[in-house]
PDB file of N, CA and C in Angstrom:
ATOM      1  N   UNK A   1      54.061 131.983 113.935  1.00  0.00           N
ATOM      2  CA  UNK A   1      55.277 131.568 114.597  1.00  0.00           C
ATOM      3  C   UNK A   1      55.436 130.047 114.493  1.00  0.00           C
ATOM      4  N   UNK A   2      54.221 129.275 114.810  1.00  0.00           N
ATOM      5  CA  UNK A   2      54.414 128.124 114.552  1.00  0.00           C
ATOM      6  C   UNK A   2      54.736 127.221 113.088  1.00  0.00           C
ATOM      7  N   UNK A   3      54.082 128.057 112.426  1.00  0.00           N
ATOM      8  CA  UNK A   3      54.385 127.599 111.129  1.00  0.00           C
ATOM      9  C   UNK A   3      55.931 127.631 110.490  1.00  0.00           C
ATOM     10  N   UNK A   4      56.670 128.535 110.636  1.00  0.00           N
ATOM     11  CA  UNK A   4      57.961 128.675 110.660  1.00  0.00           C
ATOM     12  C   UNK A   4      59.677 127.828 111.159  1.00  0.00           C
ATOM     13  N   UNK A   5      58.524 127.424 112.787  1.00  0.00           N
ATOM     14  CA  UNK A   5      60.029 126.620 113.752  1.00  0.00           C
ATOM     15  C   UNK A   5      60.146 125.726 112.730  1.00  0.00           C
ATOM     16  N   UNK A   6      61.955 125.524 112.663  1.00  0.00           N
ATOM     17  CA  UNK A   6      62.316 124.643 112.171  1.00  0.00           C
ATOM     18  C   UNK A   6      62.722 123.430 113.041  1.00  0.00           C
ATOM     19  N   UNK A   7      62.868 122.291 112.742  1.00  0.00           N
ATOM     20  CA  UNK A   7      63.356 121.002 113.398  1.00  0.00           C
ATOM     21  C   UNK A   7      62.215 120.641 114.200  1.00  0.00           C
ATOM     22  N   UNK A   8      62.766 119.423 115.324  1.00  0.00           N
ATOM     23  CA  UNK A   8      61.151 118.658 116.386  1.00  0.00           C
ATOM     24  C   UNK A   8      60.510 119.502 116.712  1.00  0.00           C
ATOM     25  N   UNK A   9      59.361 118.898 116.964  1.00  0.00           N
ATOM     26  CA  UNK A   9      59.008 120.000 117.942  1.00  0.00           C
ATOM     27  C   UNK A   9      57.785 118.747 118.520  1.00  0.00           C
ATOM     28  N   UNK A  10      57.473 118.960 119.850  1.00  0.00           N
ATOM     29  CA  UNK A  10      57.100 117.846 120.642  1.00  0.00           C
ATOM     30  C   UNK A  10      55.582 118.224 121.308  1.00  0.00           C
ATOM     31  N   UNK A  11      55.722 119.268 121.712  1.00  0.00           N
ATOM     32  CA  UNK A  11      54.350 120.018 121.930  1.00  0.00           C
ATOM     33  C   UNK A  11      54.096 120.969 122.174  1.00  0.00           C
ATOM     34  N   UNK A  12      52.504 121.244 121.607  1.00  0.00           N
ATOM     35  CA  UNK A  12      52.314 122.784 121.421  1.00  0.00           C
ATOM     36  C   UNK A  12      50.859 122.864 122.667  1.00  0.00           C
ATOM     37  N   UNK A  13      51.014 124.067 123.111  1.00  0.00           N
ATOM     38  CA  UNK A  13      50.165 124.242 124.698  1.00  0.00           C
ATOM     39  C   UNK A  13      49.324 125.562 123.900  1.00  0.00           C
ATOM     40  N   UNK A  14      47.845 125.331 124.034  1.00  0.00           N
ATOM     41  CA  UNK A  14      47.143 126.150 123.344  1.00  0.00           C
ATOM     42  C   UNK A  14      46.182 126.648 124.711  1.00  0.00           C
ATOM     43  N   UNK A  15      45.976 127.726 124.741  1.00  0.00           N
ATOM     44  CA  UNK A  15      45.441 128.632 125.658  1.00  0.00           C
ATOM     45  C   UNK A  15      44.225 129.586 125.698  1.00  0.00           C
ATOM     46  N   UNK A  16      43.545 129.095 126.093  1.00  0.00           N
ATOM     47  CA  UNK A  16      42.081 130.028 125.617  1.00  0.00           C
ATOM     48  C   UNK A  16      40.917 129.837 126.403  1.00  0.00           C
ATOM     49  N   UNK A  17      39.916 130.812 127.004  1.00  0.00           N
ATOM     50  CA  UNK A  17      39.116 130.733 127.993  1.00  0.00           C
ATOM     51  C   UNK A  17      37.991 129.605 127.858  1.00  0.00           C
ATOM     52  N   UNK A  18      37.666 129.026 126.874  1.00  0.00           N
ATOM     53  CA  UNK A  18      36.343 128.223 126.540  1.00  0.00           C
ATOM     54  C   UNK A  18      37.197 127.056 125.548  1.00  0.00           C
ATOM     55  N   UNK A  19      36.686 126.047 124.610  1.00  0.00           N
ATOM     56  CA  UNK A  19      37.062 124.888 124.146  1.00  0.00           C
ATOM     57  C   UNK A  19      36.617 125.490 122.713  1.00  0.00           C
ATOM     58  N   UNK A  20      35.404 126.709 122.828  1.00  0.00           N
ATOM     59  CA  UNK A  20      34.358 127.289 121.717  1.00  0.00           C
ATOM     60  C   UNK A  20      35.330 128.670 121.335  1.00  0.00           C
ATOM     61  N   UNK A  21      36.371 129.766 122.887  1.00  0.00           N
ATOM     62  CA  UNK A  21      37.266 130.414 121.997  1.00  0.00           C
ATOM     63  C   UNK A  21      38.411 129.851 121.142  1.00  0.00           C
ATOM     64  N   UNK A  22      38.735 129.041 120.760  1.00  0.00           N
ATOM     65  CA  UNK A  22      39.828 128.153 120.679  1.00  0.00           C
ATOM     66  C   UNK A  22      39.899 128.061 119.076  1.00  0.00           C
ATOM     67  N   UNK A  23      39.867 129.574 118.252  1.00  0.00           N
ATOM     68  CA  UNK A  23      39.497 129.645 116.770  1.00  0.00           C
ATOM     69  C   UNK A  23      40.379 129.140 116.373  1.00  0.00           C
ATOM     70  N   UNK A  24      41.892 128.788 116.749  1.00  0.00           N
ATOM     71  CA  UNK A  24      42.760 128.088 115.772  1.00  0.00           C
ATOM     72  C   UNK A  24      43.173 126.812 115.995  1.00  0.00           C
ATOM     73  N   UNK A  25      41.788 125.752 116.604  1.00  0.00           N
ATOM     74  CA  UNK A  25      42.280 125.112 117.363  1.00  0.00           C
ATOM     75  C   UNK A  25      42.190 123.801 116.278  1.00  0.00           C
ATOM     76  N   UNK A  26      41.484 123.742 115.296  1.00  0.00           N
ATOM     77  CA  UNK A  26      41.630 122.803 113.716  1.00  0.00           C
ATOM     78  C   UNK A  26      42.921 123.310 113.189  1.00  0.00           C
ATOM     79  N   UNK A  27      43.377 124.118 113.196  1.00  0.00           N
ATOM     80  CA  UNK A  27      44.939 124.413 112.134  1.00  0.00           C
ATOM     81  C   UNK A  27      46.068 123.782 113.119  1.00  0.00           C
ATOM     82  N   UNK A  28      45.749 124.248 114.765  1.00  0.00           N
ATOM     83  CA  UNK A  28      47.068 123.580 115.002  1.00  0.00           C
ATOM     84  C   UNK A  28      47.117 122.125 115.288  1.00  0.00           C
ATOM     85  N   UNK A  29      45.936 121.731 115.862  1.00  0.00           N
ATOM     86  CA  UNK A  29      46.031 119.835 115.483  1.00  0.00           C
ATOM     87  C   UNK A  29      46.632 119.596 114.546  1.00  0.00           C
ATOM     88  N   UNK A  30      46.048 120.118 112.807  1.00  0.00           N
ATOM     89  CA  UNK A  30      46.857 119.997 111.821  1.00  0.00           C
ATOM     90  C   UNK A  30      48.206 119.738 111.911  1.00  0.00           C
ATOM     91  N   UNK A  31      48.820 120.729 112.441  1.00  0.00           N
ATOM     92  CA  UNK A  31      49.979 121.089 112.434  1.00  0.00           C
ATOM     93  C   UNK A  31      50.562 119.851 112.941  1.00  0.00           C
ATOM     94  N   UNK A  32      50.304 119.530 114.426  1.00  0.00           N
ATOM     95  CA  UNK A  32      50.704 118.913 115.617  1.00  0.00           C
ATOM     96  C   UNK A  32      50.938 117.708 115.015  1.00  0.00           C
ATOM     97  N   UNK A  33      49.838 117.236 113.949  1.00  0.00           N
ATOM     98  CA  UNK A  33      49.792 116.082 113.311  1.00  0.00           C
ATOM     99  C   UNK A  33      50.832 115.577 112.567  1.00  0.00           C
ATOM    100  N   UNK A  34      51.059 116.837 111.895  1.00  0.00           N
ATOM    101  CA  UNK A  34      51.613 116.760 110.954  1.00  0.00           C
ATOM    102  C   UNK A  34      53.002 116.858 111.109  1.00  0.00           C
ATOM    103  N   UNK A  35      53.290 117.109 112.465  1.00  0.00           N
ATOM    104  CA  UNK A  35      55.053 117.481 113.118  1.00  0.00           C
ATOM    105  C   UNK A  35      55.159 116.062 114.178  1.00  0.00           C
ATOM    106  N   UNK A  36      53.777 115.798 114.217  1.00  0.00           N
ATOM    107  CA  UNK A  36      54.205 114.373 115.576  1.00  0.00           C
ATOM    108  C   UNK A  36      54.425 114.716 116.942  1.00  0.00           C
ATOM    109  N   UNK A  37      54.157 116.197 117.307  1.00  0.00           N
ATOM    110  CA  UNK A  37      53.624 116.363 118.391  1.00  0.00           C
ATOM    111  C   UNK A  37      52.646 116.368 118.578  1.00  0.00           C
ATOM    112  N   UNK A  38      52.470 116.326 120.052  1.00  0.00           N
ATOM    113  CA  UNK A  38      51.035 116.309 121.189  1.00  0.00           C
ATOM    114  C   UNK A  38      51.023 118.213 121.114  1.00  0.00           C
ATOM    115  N   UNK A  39      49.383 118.458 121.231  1.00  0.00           N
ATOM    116  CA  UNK A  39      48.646 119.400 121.280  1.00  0.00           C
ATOM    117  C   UNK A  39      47.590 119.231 122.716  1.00  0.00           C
ATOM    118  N   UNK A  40      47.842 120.536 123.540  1.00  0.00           N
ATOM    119  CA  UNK A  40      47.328 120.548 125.001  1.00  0.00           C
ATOM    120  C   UNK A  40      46.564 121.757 124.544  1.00  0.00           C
ATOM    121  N   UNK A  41      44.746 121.702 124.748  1.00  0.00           N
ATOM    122  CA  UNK A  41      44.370 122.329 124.885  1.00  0.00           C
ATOM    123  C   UNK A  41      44.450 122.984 126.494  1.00  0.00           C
ATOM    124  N   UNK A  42      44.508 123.968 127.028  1.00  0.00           N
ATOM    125  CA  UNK A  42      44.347 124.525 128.009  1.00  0.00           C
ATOM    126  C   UNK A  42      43.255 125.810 128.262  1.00  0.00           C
ATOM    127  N   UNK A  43      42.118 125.381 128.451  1.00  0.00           N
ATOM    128  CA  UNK A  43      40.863 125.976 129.337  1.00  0.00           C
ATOM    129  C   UNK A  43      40.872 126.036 130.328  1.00  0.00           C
ATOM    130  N   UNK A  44      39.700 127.069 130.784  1.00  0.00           N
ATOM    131  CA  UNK A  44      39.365 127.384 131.891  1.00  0.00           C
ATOM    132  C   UNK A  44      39.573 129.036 132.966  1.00  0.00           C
ATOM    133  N   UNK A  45      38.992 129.242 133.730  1.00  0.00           N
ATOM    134  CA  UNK A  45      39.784 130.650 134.235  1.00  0.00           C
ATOM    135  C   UNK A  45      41.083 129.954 135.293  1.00  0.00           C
ATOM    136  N   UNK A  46      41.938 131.535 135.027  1.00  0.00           N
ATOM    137  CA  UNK A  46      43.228 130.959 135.690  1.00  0.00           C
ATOM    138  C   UNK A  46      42.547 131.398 137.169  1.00  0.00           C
ATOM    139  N   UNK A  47      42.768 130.410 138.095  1.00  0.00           N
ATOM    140  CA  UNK A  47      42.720 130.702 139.623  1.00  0.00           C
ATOM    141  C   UNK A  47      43.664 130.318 140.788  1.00  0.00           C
ATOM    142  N   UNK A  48      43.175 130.696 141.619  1.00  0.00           N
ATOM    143  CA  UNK A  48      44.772 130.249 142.769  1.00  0.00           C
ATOM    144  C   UNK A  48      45.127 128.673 142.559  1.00  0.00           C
ATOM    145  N   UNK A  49      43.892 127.546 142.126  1.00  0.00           N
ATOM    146  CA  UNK A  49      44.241 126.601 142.477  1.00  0.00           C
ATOM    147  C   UNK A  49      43.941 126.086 140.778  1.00  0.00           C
ATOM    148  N   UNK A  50      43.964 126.917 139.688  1.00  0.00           N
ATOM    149  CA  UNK A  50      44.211 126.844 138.333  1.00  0.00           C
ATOM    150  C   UNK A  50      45.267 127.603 137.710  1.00  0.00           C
ATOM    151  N   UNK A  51      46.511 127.226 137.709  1.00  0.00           N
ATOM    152  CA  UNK A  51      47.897 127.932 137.230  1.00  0.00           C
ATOM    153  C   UNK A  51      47.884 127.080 135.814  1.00  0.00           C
ATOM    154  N   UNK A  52      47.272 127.244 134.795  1.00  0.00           N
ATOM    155  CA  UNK A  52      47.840 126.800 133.598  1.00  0.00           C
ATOM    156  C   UNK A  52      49.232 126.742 133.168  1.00  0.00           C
ATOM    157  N   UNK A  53      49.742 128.213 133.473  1.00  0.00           N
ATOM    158  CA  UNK A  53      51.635 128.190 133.248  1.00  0.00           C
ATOM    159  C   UNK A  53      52.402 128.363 134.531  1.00  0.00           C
ATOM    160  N   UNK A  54      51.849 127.220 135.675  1.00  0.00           N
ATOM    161  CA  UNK A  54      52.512 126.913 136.884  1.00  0.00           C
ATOM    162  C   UNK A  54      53.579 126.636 136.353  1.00  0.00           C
ATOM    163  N   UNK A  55      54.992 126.049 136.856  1.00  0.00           N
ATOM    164  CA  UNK A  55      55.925 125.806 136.887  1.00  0.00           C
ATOM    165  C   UNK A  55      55.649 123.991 136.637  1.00  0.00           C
ATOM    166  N   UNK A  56      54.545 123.287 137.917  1.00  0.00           N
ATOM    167  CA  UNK A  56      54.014 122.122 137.794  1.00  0.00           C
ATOM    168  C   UNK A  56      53.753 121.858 136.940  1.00  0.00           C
ATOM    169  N   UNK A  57      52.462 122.663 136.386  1.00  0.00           N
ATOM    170  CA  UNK A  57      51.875 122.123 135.209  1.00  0.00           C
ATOM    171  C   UNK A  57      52.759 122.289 133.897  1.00  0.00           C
ATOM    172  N   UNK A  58      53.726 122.983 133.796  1.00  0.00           N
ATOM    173  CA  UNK A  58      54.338 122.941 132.449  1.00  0.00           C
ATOM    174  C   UNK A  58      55.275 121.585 133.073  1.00  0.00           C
ATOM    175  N   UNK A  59      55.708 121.157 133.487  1.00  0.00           N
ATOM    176  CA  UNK A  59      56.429 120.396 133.856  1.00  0.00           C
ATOM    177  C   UNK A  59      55.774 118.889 133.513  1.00  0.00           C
ATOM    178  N   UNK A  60      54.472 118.857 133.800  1.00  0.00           N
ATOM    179  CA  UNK A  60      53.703 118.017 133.931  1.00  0.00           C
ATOM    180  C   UNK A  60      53.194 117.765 132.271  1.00  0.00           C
ATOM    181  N   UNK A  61      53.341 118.552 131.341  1.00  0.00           N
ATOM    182  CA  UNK A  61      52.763 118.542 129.826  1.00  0.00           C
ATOM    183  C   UNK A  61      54.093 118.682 128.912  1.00  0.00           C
ATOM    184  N   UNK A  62      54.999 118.433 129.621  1.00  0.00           N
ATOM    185  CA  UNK A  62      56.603 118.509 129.222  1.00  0.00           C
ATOM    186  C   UNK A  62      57.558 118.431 129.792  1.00  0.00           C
ATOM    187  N   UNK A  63      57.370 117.267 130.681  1.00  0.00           N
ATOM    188  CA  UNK A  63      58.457 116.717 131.198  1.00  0.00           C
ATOM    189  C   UNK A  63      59.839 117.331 131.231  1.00  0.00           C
ATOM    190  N   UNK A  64      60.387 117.205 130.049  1.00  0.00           N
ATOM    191  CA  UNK A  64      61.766 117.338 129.574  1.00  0.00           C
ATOM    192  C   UNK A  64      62.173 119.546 129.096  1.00  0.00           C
ATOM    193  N   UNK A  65      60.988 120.221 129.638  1.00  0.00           N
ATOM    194  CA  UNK A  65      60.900 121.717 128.875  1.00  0.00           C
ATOM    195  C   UNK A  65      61.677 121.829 129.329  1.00  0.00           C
ATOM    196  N   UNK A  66      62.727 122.072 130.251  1.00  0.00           N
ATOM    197  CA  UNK A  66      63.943 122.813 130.279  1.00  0.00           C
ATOM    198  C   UNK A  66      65.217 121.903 129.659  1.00  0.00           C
ATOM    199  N   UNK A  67      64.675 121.405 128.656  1.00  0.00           N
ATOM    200  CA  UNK A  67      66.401 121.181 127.671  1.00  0.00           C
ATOM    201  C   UNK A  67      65.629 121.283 126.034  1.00  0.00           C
ATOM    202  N   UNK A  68      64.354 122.195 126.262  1.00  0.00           N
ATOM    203  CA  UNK A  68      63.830 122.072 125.041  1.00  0.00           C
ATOM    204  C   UNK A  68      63.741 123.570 125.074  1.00  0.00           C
ATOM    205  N   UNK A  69      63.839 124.220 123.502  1.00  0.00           N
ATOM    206  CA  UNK A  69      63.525 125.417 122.734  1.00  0.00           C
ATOM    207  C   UNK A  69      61.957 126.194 123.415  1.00  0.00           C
ATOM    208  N   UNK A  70      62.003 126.929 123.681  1.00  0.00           N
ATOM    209  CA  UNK A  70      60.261 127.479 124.131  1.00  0.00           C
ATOM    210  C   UNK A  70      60.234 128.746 123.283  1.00  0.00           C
ATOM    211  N   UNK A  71      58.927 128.695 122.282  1.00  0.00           N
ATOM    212  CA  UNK A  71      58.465 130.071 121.751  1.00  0.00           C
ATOM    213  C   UNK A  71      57.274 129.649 122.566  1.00  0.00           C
ATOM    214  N   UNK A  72      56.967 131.303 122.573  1.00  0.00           N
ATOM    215  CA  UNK A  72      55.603 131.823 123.434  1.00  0.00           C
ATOM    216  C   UNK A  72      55.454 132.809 123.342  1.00  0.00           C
ATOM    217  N   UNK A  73      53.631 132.677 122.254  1.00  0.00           N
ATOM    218  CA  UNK A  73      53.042 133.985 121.614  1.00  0.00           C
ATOM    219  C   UNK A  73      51.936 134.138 122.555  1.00  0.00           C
ATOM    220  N   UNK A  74      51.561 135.042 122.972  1.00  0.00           N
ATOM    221  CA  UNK A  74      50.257 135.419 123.691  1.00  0.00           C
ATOM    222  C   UNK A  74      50.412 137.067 124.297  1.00  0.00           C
ATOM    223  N   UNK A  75      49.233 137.053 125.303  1.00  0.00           N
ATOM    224  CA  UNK A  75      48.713 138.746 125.309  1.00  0.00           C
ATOM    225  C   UNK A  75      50.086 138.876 126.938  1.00  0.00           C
ATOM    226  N   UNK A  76      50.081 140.143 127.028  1.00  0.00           N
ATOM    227  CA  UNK A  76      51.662 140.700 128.033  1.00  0.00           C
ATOM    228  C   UNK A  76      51.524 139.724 129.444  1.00  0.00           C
ATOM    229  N   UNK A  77      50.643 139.619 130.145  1.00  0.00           N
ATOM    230  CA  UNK A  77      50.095 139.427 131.386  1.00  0.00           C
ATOM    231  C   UNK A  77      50.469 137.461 131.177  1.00  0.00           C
ATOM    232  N   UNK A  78      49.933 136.843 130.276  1.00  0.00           N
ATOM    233  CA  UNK A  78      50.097 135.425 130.399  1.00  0.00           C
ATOM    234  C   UNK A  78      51.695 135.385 130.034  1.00  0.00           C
ATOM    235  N   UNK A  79      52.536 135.651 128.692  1.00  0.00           N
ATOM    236  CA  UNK A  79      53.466 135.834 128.718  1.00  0.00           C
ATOM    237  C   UNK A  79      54.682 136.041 130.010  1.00  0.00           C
ATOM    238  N   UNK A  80      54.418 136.767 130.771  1.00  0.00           N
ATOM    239  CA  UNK A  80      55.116 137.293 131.557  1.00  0.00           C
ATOM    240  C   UNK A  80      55.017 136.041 132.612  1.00  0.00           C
ATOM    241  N   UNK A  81      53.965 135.768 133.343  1.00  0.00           N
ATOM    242  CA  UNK A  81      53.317 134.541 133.990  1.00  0.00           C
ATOM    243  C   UNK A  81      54.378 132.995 133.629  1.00  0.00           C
ATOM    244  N   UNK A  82      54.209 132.782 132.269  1.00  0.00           N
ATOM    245  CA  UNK A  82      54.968 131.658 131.834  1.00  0.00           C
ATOM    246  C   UNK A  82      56.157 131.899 131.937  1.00  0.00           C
ATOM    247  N   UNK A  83      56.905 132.968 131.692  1.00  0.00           N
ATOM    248  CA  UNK A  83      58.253 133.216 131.465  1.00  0.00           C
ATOM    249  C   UNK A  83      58.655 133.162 133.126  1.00  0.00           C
ATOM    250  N   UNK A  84      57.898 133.445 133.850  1.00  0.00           N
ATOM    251  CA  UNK A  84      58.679 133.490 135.670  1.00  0.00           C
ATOM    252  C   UNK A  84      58.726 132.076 135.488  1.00  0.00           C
ATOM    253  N   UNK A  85      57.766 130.979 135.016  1.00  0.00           N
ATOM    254  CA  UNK A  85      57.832 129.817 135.421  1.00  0.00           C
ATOM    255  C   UNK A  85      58.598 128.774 134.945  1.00  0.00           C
ATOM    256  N   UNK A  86      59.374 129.370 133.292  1.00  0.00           N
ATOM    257  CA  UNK A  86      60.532 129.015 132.634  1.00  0.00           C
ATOM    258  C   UNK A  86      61.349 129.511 133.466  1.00  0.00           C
ATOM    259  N   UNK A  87      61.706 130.228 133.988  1.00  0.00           N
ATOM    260  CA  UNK A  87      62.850 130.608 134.290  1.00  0.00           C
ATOM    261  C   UNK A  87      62.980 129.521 135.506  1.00  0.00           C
ATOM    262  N   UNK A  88      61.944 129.248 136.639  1.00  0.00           N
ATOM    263  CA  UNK A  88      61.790 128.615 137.617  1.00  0.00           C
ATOM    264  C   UNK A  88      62.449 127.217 137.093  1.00  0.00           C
ATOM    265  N   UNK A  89      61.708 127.005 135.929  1.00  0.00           N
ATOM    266  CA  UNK A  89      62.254 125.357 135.586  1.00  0.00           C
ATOM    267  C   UNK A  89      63.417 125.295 135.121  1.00  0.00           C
ATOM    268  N   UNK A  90      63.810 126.517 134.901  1.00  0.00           N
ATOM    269  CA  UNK A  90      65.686 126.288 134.707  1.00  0.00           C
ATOM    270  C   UNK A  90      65.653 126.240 132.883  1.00  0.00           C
ATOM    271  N   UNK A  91      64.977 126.754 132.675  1.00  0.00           N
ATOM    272  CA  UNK A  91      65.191 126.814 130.639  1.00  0.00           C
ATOM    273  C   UNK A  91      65.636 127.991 130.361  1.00  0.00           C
ATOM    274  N   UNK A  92      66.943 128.064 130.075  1.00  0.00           N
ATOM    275  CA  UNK A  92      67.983 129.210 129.676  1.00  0.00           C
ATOM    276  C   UNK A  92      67.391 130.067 129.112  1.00  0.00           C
ATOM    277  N   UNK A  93      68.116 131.101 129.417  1.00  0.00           N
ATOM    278  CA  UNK A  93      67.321 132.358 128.549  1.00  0.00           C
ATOM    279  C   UNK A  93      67.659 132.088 126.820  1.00  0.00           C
ATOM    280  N   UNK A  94      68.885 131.828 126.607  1.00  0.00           N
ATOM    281  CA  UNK A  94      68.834 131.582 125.232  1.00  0.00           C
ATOM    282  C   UNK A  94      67.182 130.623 124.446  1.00  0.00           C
ATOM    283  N   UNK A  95      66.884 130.049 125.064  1.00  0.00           N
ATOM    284  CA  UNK A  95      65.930 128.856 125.323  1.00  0.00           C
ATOM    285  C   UNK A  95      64.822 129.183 125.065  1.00  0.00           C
ATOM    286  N   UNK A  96      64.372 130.299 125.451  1.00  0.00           N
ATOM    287  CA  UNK A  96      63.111 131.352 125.269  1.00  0.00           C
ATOM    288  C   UNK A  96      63.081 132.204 124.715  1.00  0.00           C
ATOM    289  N   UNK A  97      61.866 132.009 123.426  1.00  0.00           N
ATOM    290  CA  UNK A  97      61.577 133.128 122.591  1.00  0.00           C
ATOM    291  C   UNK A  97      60.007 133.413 123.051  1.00  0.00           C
ATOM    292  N   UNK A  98      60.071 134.824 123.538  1.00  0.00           N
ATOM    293  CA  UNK A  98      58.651 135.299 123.627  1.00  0.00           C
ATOM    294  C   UNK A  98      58.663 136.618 122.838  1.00  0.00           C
ATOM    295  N   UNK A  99      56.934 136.301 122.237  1.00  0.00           N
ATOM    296  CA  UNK A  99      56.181 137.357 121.443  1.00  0.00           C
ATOM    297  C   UNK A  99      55.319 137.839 122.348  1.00  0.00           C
ATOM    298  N   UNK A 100      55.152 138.539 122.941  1.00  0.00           N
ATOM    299  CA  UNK A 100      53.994 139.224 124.115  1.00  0.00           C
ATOM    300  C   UNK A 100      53.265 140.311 123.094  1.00  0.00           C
ATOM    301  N   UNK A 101      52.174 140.618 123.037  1.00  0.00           N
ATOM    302  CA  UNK A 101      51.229 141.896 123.065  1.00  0.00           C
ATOM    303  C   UNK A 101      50.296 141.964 123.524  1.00  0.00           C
ATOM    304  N   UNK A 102      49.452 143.055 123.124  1.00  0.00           N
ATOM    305  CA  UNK A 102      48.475 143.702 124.163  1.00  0.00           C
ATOM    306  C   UNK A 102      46.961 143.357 123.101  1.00  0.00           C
ATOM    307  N   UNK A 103      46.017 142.893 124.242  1.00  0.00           N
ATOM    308  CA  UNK A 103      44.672 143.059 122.872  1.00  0.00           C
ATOM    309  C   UNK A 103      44.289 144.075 122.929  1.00  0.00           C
ATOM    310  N   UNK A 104      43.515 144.303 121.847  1.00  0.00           N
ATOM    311  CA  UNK A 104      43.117 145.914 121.665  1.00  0.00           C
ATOM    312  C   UNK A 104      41.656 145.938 122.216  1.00  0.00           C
ATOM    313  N   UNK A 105      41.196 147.120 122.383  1.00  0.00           N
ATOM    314  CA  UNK A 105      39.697 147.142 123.519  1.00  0.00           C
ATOM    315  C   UNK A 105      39.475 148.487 122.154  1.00  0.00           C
TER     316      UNK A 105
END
């Protein structure tokens, strides 16, 4: 997905339990580099007082996200999570592209 957006793009929010799961985390620096955006790793477990896709914290790693484009690929449960908190920040539905699926067990 990322490889594809066309035009700015300002930053990409990468999501993953450890710094060690984070397998694509050399391609998208690349990328980030290479587009002139900032790249946010985001670790850790999510807890009451760790909201990675709070409303705050996206706010806080993107100031300006509700007058900006949002794709968002990840598993149903985080997806869904971020999208209450786009909507909270007022980023149009046109505004949001989400890819949600399920991992396989």
């Amino acid at each position: 997905m990322v490889q594809d957006l066309d035009g700015p793009v300002s930053a990409f929010l990468y999501r993953a339990r450890t710094p060690g799961d984070a397998v694509l985390i050399g391609e998208l620096r690349d990328l980030a580099q290479s587009r002139g955006a900032r790249l946010h790793l985001l670790t850790g477990r999510t807890t009451e007082g760790s909201q990675p896709f709070s409303p705050e914290n996206l706010r806080g790693l993107v100031p300006d996200i509700a007058e900006r484009d949002v794709y968002l690929c990840g598993p149903a449960a985080m997806a869904a999570t971020a999208e209450r908190s786009l909507r909270a920040l007022r980023v149009p539905a046109r505004h949001r592209h989400v890819e949600a699926f399920r991992l396989g067990v």
